[in-house]
Protein backbone atom coordinates (compact mmCIF):
# COMPACT_ATOMS: atom_id res chain seq x y z
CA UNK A 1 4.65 -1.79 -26.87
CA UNK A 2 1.44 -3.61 -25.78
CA UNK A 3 1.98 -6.83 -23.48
CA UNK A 4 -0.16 -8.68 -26.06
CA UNK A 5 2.48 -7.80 -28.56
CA UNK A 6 2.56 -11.20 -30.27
CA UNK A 7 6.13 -12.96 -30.72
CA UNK A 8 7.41 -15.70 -32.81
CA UNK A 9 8.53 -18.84 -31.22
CA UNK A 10 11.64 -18.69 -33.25
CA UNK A 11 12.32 -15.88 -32.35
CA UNK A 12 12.26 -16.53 -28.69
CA UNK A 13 13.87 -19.89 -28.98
CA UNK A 14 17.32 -17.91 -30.28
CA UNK A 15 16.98 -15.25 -27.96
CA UNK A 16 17.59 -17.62 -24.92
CA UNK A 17 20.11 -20.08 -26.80
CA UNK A 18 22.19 -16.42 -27.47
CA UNK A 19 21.72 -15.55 -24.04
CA UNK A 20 22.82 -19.19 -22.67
CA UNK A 21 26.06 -19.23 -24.88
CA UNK A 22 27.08 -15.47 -24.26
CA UNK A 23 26.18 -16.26 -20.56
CA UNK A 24 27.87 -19.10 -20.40
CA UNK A 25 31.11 -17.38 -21.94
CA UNK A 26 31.10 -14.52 -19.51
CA UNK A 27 30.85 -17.03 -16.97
CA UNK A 28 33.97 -19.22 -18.39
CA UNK A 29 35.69 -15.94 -17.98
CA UNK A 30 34.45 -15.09 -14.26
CA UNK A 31 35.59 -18.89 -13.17
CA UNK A 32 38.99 -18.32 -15.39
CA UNK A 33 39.63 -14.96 -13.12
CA UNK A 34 38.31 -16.82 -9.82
CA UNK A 35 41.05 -19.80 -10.69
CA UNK A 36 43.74 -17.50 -11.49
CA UNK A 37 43.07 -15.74 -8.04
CA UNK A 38 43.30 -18.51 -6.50
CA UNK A 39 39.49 -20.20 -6.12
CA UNK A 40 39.45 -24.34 -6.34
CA UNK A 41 37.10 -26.04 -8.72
CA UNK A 42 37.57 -29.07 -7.28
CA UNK A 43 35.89 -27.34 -4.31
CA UNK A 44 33.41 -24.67 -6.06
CA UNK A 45 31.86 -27.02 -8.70
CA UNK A 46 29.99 -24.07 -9.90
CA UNK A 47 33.65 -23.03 -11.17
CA UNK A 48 33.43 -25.80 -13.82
CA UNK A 49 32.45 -25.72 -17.24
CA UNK A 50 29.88 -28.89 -16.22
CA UNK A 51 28.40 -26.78 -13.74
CA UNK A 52 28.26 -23.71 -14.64
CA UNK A 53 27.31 -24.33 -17.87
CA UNK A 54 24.33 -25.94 -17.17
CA UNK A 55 23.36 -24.11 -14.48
CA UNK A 56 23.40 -21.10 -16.42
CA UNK A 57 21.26 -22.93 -19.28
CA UNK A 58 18.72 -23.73 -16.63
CA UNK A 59 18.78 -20.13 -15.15
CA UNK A 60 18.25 -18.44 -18.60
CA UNK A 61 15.29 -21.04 -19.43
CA UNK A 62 13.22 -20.73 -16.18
CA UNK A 63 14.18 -16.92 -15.96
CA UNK A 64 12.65 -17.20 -19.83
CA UNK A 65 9.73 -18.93 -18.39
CA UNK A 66 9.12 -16.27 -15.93
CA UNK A 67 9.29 -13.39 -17.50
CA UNK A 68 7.12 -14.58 -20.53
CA UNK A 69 4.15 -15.50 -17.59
CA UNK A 70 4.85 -11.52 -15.86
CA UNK A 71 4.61 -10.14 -19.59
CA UNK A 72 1.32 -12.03 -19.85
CA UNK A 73 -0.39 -11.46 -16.20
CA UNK A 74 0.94 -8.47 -14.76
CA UNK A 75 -1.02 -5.31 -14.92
CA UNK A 76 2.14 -3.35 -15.68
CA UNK A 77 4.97 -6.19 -16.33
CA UNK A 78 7.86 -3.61 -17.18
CA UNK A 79 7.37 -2.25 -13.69
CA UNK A 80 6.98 -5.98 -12.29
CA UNK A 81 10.06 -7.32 -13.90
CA UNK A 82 12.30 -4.36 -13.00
CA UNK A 83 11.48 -4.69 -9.59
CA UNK A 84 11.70 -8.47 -9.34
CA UNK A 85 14.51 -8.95 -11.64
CA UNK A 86 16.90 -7.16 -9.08
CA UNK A 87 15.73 -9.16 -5.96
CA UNK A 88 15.75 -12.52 -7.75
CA UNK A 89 19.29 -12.07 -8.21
CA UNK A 90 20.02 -10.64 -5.14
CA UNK A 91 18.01 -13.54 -3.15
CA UNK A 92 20.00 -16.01 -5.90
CA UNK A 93 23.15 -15.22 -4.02
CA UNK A 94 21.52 -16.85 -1.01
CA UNK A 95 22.11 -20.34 -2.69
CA UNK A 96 26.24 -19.54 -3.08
CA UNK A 97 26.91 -18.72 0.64
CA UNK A 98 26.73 -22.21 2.15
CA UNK A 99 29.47 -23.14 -0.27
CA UNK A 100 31.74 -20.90 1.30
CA UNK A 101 31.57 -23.87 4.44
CA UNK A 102 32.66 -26.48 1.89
CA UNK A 103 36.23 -27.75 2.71
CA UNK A 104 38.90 -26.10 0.19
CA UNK A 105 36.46 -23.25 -0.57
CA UNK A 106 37.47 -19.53 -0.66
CA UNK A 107 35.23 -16.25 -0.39
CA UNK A 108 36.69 -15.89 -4.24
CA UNK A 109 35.08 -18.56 -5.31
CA UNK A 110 32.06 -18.04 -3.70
CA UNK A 111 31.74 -14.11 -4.92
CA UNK A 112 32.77 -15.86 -8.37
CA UNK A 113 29.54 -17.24 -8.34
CA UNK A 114 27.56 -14.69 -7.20
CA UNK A 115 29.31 -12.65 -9.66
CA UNK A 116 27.98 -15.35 -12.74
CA UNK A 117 24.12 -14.72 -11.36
CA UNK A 118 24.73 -10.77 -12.37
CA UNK A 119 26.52 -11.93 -15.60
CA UNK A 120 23.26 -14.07 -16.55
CA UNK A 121 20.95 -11.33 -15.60
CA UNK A 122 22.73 -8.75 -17.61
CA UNK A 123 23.07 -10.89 -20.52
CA UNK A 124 19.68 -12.43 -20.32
CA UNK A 125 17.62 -9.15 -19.57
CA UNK A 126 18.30 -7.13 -22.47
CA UNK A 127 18.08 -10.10 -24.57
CA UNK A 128 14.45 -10.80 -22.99
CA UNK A 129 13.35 -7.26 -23.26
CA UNK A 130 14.11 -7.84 -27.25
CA UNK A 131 12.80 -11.01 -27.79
CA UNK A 132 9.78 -11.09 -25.11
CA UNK A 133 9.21 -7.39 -25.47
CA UNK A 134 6.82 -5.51 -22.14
């Protein structure tokens, strides 16, 4: 399909509200595992519903954001966003690792939320690729 392929704002609109909630429930399940191995929420705030929740709401919307400007200026945006969509999550992880230095924190909780940047990403991708087609 052409970049210029036009899309409805509806349609858009509940693409990233399904990819927040299914997100956000993959991630309730990656902090329920972390806690039962152990991590401390009261430590990793990331491993709360409050935080993780709305992180992952403001993750899907920018990542939204972002990949409707590539579809629009790239010269080949499927190629662009396959490329960058890997290393954005991959640098994402960079913003977890000081948490590991927090008192009461545990490398579990810490690869708990690296693990919830890959759980966006695969939620949000296909759903993007659908909704915000390249």
């Amino acid at each position: 399909m052409s970049t210029q392929t036009q899309t409805s704002t509806g349609k858009v609109v509940l693409g990233v509200a399904a990819a927040i909630v299914i997100a956000a429930i993959g991630n309730a399940i990656v902090s329920y595992v972390a806690q039962a191995l152990g991590a401390d929420p009261n430590a990793v705030e990331g491993l709360k519903p409050q935080g993780y929740v709305v992180l992952t709401a403001v993750g899907v919307i920018i990542a939204a954001f972002a990949w409707a400007s590539i579809r629009k200026r790239a010269k080949d945006p499927a190629r662009t966003l396959g490329r960058l969509v890997p290393i954005v999550v991959l640098v994402s992880f960079l913003a977890d690792v000081p948490v590991y230095f927090l008192p009461g924190a545990s490398l579990i909780g810490v690869l708990a939320l690296m693990l919830m940047h890959v759980v966006v990403a695969s939620v949000a991708v296909p759903i993007f690729r659908r909704v915000l087609t390249v």
